[in-house]
Protein backbone atom coordinates (compact mmCIF):
# COMPACT_ATOMS: atom_id res chain seq x y z
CA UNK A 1 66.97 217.00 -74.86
CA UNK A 2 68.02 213.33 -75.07
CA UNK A 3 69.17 213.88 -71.65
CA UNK A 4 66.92 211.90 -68.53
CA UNK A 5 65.29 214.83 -66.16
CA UNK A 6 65.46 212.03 -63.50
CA UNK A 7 67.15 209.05 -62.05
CA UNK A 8 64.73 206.15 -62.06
CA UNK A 9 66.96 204.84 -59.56
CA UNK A 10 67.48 200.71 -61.19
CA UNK A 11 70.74 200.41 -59.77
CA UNK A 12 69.29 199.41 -56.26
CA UNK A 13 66.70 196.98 -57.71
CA UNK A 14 67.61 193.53 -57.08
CA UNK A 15 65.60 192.79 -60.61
CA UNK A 16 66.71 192.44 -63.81
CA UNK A 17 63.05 194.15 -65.21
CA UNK A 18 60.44 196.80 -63.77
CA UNK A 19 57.72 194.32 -65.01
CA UNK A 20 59.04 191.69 -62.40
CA UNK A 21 59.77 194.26 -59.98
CA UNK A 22 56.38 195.29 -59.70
CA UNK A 23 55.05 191.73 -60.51
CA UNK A 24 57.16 190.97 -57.04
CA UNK A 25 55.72 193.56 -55.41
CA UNK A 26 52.18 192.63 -55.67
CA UNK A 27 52.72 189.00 -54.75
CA UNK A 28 54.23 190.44 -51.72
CA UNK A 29 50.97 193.26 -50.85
CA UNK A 30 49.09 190.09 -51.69
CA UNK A 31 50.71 187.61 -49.11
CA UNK A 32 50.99 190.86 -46.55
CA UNK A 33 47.08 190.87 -46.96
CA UNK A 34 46.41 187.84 -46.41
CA UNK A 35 47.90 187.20 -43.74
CA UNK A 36 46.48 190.16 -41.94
CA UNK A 37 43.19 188.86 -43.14
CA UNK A 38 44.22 184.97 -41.35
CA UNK A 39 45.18 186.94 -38.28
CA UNK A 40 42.18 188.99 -38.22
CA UNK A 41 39.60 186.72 -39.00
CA UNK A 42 40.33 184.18 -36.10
């Protein structure tokens, strides 16, 4: 069983590590929600 049941699918990530994959991916939510929040709030 040293075989992967699924394909975590790295190839298409255009980062080296998960960690700064998701890292990136907050930062981007974050800047997505604030600038809803700057649009909204005027």
């Amino acid at each position: 069983m040293s075989e992967n049941k699924f394909e975590r699918g790295t190839n298409l990530s255009i980062f080296v590590s998960d960690r700064k994959e998701d890292i990136g991916a907050l930062v981007f939510a974050l800047l997505i929600a604030l600038g809803i929040v700057l649009i909204i709030g005027r």
